[in-house]
N, C-alpha and C. Protein backbone atom coordinates (compact mmCIF):
# COMPACT_ATOMS: atom_id res chain seq x y z
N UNK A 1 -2.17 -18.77 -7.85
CA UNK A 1 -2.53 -17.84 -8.90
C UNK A 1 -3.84 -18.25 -9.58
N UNK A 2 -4.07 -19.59 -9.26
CA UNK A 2 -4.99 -20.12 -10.14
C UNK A 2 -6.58 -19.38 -9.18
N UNK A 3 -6.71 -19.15 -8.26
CA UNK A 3 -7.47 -18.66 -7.30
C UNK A 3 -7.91 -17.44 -8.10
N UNK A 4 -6.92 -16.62 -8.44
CA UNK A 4 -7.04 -15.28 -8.65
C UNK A 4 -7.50 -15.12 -9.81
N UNK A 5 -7.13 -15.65 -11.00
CA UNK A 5 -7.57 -16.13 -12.13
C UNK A 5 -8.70 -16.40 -12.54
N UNK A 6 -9.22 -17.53 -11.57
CA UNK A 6 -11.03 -17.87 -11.59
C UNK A 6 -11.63 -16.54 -11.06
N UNK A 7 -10.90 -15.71 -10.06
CA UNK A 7 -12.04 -14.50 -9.03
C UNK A 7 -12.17 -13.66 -10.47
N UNK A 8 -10.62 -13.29 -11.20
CA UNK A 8 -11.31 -12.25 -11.89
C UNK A 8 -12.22 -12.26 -12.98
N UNK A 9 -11.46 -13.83 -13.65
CA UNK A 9 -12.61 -14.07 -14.75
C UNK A 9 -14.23 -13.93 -14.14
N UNK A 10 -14.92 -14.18 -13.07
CA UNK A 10 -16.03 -13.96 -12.28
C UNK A 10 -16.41 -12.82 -11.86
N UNK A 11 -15.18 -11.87 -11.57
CA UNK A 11 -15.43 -10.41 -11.60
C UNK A 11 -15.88 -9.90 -12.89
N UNK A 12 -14.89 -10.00 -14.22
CA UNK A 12 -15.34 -9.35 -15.06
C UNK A 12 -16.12 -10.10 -16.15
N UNK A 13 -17.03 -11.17 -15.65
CA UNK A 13 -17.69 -11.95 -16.62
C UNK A 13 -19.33 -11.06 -17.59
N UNK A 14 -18.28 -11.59 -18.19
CA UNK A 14 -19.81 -10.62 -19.23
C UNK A 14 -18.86 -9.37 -19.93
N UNK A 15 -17.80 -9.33 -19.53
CA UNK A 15 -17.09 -8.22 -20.23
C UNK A 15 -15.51 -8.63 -20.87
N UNK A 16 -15.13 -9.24 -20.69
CA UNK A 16 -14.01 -10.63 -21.17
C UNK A 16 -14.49 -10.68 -22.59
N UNK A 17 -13.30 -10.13 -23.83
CA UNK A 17 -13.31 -10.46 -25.14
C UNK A 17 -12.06 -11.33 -25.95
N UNK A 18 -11.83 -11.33 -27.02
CA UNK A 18 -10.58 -11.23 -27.43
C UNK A 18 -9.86 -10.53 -27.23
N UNK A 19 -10.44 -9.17 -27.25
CA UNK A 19 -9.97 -7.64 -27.20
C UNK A 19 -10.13 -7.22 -26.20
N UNK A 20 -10.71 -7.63 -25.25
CA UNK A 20 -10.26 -6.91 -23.74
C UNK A 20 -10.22 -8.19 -22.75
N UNK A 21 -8.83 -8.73 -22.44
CA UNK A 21 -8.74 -9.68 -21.13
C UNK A 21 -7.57 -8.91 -20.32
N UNK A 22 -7.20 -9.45 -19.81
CA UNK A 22 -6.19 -9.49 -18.81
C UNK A 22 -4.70 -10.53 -18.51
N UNK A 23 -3.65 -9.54 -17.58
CA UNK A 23 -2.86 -10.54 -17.56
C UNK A 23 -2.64 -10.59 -16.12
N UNK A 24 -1.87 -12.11 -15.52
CA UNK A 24 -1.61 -11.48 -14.58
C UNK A 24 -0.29 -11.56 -14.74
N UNK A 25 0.35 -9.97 -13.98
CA UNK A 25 2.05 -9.23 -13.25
C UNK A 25 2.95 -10.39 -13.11
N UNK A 26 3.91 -10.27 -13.61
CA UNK A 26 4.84 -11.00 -13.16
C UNK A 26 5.29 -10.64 -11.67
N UNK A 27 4.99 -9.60 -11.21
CA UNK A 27 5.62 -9.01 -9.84
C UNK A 27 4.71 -9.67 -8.69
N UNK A 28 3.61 -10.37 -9.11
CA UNK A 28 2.94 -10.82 -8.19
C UNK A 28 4.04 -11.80 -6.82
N UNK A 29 3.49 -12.26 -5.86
CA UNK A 29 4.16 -12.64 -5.27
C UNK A 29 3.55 -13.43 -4.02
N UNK A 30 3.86 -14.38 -3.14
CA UNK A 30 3.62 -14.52 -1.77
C UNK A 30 4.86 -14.26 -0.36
N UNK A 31 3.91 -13.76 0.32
CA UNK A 31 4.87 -13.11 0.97
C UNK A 31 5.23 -14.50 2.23
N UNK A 32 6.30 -14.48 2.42
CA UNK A 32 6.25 -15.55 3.00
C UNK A 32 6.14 -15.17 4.56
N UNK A 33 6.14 -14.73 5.58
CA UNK A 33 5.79 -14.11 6.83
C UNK A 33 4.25 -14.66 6.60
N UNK A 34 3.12 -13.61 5.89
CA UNK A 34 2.19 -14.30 6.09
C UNK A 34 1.54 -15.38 5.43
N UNK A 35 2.13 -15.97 4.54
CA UNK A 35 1.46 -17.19 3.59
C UNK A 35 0.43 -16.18 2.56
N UNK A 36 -0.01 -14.80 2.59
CA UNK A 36 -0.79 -14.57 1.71
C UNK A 36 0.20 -14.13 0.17
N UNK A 37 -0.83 -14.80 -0.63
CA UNK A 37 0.24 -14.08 -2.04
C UNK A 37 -0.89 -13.11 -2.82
N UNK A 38 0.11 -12.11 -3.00
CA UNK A 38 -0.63 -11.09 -3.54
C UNK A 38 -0.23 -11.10 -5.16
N UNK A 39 -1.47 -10.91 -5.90
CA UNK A 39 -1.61 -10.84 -7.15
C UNK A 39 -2.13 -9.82 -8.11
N UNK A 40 -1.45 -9.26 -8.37
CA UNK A 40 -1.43 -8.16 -9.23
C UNK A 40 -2.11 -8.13 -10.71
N UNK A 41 -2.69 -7.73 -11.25
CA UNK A 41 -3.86 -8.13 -12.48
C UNK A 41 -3.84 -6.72 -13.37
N UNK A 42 -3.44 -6.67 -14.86
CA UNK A 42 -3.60 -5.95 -15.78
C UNK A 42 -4.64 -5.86 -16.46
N UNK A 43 -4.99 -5.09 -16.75
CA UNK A 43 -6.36 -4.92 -17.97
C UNK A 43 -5.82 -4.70 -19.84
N UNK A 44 -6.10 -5.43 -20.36
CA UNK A 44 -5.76 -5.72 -21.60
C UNK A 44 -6.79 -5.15 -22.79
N UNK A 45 -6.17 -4.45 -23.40
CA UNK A 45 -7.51 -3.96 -24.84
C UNK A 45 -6.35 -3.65 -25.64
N UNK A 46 -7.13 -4.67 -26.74
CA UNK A 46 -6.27 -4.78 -28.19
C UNK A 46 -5.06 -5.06 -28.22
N UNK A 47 -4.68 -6.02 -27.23
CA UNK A 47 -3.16 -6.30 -27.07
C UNK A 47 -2.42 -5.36 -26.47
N UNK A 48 -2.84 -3.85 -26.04
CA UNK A 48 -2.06 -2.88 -25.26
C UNK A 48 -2.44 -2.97 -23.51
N UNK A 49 -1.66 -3.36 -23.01
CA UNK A 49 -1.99 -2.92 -21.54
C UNK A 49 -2.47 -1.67 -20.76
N UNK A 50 -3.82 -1.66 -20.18
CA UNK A 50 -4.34 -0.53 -19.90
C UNK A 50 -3.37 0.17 -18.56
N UNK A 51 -3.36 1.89 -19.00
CA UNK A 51 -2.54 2.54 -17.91
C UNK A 51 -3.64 2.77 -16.86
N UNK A 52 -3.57 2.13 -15.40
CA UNK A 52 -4.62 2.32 -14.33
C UNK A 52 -5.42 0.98 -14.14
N UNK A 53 -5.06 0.13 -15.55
CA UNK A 53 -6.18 -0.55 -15.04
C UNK A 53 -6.27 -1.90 -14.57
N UNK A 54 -5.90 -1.60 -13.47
CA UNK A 54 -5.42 -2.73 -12.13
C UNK A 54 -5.88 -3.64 -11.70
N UNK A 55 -6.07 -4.79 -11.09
CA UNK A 55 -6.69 -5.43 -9.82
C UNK A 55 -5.50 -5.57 -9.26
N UNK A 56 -5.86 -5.84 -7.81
CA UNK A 56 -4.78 -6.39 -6.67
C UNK A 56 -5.74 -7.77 -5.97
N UNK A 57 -5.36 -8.87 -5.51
CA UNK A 57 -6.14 -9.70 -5.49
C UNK A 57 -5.14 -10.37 -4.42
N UNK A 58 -5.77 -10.58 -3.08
CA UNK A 58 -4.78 -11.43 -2.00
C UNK A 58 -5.70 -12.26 -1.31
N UNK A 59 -4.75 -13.44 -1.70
CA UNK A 59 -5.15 -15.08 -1.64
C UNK A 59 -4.68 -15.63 -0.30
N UNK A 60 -4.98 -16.44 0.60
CA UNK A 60 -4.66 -17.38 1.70
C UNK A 60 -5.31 -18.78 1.69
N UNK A 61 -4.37 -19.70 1.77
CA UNK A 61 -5.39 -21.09 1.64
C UNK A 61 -6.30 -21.21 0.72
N UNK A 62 -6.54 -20.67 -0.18
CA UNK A 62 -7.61 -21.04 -1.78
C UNK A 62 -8.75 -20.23 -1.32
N UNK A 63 -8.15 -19.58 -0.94
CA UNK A 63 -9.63 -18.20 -0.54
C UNK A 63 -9.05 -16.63 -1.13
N UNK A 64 -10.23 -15.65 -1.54
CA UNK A 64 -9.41 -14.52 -1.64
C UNK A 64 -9.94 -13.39 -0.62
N UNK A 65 -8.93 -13.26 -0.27
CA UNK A 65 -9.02 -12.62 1.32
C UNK A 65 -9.94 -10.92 1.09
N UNK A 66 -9.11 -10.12 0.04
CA UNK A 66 -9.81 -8.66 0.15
C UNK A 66 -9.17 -8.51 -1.93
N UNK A 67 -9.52 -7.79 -1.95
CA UNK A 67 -9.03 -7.12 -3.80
C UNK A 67 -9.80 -5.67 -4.19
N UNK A 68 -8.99 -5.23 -4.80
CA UNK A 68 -9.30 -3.91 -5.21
C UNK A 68 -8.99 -3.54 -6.62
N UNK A 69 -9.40 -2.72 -7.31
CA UNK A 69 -9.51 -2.83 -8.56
C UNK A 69 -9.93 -0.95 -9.06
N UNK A 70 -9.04 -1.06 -10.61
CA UNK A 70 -9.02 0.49 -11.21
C UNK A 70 -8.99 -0.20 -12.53
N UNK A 71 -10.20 -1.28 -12.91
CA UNK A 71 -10.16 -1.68 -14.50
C UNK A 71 -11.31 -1.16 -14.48
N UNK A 72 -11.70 -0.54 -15.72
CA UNK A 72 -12.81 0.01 -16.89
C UNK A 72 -13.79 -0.71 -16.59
N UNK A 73 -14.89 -0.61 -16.45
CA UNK A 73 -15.86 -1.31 -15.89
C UNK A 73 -17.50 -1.17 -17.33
N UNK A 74 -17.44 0.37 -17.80
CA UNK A 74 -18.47 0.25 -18.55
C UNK A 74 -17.78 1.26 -19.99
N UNK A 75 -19.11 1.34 -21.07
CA UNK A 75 -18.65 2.28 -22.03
C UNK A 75 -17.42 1.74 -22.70
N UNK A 76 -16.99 2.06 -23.80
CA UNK A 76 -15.93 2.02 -24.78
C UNK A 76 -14.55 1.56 -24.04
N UNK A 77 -13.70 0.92 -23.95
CA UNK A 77 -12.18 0.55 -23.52
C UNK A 77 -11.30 1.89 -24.25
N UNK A 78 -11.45 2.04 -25.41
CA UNK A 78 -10.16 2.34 -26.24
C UNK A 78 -11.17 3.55 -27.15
């Protein structure tokens, strides 16, 4: 998890506040068949969890393999 953690803080650097971070899903998981664990990522503003605003982030061996993402990127959060 710790993998995923550093990618996104690096994804969304420069936009990371008090008021807008992230969590990561408890539903995250590794699948055990392939060793990859997939990690699921919330977008956070003002303590409310954003509706949509996602990452998916899948890890193998301390690498992150592919990720996709529906967090707010510019303009106002809230």
């Amino acid at each position: 998890m710790e993998v995923a953690r550093h990618f996104v803080q690096d994804q969304l650097a420069g936009r990371l506040t008090r008021d807008n971070t992230f969590i990561i899903r408890k539903d995250s998981y590794t699948d055990k068949n392939t060793g990859v664990t997939h990690v699921y990522v919330r977008q956070v503003v003002n303590g409310i969890e954003v509706a949509d605003g996602d990452m998916n982030i899948n890890v193998k061996d301390g690498m992150v393999l592919s990720y996709g993402d529906s967090v707010r990127h510019s303009g106002k959060l809230y």
